[in-house]
N, C-alpha and C. Protein backbone atom coordinates (compact mmCIF):
# COMPACT_ATOMS: atom_id res chain seq x y z
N UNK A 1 1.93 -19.32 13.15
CA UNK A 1 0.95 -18.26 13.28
C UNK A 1 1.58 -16.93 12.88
N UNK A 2 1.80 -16.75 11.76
CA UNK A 2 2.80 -16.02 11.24
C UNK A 2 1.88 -14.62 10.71
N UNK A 3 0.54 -14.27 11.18
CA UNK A 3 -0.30 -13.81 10.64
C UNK A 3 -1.47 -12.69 11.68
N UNK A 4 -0.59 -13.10 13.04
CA UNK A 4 -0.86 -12.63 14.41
C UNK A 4 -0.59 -10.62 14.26
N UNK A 5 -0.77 -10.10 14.68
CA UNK A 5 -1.00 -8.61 15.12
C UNK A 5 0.30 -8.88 16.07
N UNK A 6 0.86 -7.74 16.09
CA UNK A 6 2.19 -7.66 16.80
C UNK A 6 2.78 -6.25 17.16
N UNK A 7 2.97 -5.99 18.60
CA UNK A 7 2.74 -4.83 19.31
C UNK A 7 4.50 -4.26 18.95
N UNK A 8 4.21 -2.58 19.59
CA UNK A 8 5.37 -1.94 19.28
C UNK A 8 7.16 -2.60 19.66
N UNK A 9 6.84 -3.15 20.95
CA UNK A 9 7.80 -4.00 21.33
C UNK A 9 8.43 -5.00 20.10
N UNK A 10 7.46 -5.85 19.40
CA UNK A 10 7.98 -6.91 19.09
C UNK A 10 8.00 -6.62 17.91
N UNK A 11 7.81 -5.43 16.87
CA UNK A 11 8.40 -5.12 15.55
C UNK A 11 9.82 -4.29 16.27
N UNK A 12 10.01 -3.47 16.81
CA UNK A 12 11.19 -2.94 17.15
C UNK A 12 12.48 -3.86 17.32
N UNK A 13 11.57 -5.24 18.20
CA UNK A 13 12.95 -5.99 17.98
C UNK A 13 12.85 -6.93 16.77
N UNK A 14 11.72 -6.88 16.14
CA UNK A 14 11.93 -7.52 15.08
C UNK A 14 12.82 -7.05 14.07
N UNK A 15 12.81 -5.56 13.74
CA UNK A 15 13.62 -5.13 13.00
C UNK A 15 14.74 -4.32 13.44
N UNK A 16 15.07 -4.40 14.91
CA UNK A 16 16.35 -3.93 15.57
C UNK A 16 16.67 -2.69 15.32
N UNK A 17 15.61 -1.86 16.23
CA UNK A 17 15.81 -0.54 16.36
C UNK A 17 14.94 -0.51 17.96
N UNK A 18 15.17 1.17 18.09
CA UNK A 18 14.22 1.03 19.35
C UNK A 18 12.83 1.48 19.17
N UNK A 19 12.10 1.37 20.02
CA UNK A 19 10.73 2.06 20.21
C UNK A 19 10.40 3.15 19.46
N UNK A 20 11.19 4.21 19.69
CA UNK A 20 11.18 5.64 19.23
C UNK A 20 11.46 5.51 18.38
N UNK A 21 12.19 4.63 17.48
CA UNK A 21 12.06 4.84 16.03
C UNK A 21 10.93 4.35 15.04
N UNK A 22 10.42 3.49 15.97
CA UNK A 22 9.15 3.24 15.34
C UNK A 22 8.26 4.13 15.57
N UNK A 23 8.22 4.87 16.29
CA UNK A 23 7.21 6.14 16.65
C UNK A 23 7.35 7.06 15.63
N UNK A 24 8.47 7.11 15.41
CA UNK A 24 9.06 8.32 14.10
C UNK A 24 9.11 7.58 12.75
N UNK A 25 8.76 6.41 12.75
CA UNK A 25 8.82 5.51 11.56
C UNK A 25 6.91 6.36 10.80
N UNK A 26 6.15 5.90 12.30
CA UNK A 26 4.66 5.44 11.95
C UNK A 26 4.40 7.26 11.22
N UNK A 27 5.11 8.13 11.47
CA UNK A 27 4.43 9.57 11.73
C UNK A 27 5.01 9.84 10.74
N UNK A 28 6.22 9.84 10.09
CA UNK A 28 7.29 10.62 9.78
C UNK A 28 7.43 9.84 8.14
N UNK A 29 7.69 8.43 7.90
CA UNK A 29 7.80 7.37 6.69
C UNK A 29 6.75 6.87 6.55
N UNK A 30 5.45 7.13 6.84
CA UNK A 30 4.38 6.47 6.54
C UNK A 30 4.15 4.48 6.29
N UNK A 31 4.97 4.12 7.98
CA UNK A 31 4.98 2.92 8.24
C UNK A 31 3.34 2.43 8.80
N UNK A 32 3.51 0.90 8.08
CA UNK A 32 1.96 0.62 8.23
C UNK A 32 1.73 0.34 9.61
N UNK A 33 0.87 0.62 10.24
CA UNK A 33 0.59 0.49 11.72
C UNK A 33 -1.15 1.22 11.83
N UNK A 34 -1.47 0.14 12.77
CA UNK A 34 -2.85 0.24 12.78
C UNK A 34 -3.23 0.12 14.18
N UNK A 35 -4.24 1.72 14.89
CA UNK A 35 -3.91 1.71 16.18
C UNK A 35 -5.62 0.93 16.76
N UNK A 36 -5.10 0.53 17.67
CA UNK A 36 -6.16 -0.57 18.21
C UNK A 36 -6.29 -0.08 19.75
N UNK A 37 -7.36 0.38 19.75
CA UNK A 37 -7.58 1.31 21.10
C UNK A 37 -6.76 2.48 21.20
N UNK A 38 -5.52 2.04 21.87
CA UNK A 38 -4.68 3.16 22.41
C UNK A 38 -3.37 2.78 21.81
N UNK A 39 -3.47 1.53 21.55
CA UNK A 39 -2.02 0.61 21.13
C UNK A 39 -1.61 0.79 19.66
N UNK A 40 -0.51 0.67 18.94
CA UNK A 40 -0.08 0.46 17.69
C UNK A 40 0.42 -0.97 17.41
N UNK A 41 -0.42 -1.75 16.43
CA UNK A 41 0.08 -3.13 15.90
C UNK A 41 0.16 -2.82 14.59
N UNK A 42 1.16 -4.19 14.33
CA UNK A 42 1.74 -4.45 12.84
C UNK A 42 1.48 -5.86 12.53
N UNK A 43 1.61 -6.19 11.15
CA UNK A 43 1.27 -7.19 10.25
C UNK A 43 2.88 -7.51 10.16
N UNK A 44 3.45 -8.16 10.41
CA UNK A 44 4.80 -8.32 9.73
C UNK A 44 5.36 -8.67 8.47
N UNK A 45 3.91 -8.90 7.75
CA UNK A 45 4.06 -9.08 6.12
C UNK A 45 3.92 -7.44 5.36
N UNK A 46 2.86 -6.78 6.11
CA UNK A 46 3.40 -5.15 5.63
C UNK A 46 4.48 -4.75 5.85
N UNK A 47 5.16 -4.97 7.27
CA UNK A 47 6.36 -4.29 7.50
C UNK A 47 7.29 -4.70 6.46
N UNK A 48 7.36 -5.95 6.33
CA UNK A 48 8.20 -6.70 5.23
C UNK A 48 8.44 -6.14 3.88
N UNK A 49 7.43 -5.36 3.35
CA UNK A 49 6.68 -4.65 2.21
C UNK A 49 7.24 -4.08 2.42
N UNK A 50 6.98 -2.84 3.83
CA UNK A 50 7.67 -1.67 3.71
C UNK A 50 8.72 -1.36 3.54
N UNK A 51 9.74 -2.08 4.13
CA UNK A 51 11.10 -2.08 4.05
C UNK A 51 11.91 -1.99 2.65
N UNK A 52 11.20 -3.20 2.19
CA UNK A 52 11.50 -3.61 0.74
C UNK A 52 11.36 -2.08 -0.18
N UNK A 53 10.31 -1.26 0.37
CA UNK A 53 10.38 0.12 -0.55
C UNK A 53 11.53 0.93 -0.08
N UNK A 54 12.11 0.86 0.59
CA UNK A 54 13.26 1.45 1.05
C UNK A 54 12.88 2.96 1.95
N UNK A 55 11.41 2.91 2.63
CA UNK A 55 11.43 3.49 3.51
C UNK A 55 11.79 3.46 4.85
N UNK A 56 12.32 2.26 5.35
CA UNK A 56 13.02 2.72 6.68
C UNK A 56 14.41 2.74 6.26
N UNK A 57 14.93 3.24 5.17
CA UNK A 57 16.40 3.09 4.67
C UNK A 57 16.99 5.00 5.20
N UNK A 58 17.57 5.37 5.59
CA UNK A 58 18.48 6.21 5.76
C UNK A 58 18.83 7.32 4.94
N UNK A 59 19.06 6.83 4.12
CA UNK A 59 19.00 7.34 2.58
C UNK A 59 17.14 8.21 2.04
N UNK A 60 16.17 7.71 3.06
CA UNK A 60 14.46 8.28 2.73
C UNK A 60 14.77 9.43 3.12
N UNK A 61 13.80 10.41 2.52
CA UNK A 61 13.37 11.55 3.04
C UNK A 61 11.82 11.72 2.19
N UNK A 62 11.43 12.43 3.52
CA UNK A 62 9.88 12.63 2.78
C UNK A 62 10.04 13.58 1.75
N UNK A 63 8.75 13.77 0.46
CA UNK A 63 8.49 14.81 -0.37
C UNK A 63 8.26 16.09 0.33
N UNK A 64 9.08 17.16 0.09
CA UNK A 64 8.71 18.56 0.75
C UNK A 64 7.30 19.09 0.63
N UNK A 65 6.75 19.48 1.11
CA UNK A 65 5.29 20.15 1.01
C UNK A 65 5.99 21.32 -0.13
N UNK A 66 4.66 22.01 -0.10
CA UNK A 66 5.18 22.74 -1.61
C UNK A 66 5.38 23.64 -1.21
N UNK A 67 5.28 24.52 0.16
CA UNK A 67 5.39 25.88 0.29
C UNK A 67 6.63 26.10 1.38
N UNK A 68 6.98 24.26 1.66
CA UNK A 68 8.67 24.32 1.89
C UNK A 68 9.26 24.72 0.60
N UNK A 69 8.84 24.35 -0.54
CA UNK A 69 10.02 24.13 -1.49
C UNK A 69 10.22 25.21 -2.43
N UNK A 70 8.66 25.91 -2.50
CA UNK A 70 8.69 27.20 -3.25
C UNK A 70 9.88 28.33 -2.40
N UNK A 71 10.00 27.88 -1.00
CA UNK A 71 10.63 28.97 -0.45
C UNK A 71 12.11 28.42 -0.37
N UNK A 72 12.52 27.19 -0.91
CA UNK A 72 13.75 26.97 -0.81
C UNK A 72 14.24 26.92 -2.33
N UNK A 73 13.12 27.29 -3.23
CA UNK A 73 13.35 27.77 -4.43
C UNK A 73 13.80 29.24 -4.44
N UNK A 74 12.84 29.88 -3.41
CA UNK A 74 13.22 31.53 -3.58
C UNK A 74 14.69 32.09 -2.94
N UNK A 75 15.11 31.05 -2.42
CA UNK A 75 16.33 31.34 -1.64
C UNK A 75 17.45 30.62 -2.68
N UNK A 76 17.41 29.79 -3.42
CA UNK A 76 18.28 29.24 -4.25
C UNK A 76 18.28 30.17 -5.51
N UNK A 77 17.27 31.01 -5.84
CA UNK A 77 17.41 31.67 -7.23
C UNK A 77 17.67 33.01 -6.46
N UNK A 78 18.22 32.99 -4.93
CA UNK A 78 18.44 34.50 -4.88
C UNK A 78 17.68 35.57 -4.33
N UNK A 79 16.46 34.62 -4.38
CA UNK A 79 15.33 36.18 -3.66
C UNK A 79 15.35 36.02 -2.16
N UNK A 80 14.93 37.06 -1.68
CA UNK A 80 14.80 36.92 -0.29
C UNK A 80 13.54 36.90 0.54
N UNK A 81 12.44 36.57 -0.34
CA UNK A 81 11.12 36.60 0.02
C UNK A 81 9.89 37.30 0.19
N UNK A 82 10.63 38.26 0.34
CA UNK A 82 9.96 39.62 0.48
C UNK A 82 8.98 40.37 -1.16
N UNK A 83 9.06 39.62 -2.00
CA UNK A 83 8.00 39.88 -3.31
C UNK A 83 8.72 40.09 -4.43
């Protein structure tokens, strides 16, 4: 039954981390999780997916929003923001 819905507990130890990182997985790496009432379940064939993209890898970081990056542009070419 390899095809069952599977609660925060049992992907955490499925993929050997804790709780809280799946909390920061679902919000933060855009891990698949689908909330059912109040609860968060997983498919373990998405998670499987996911991984494989190398978003729970260490090495991820999300795309900056753009008005992070315009301003870490203005600080790398020198300006100080101010116009």
């Amino acid at each position: 039954m390899s095809d069952r819905w599977v609660s925060v507990e049992d992907i955490a130890e499925y993929l050997g981390v804790s709780k809280d990182t799946i909390y920061g997985w679902i919000t933060k790496r855009d891990m698949p999780a689908h909330k059912v009432g109040r609860l968060w379940k997983f498919k373990t064939d998405e998670i499987d997916s996911w991984v494989r993209t190398g978003k729970a890898s260490d090495e991820y970081s999300d795309p900056a929003p753009e008005e992070a990056t315009s301003h870490k542009e203005k600080h790398a070419k020198g300006g100080n923001g101010n116009g």
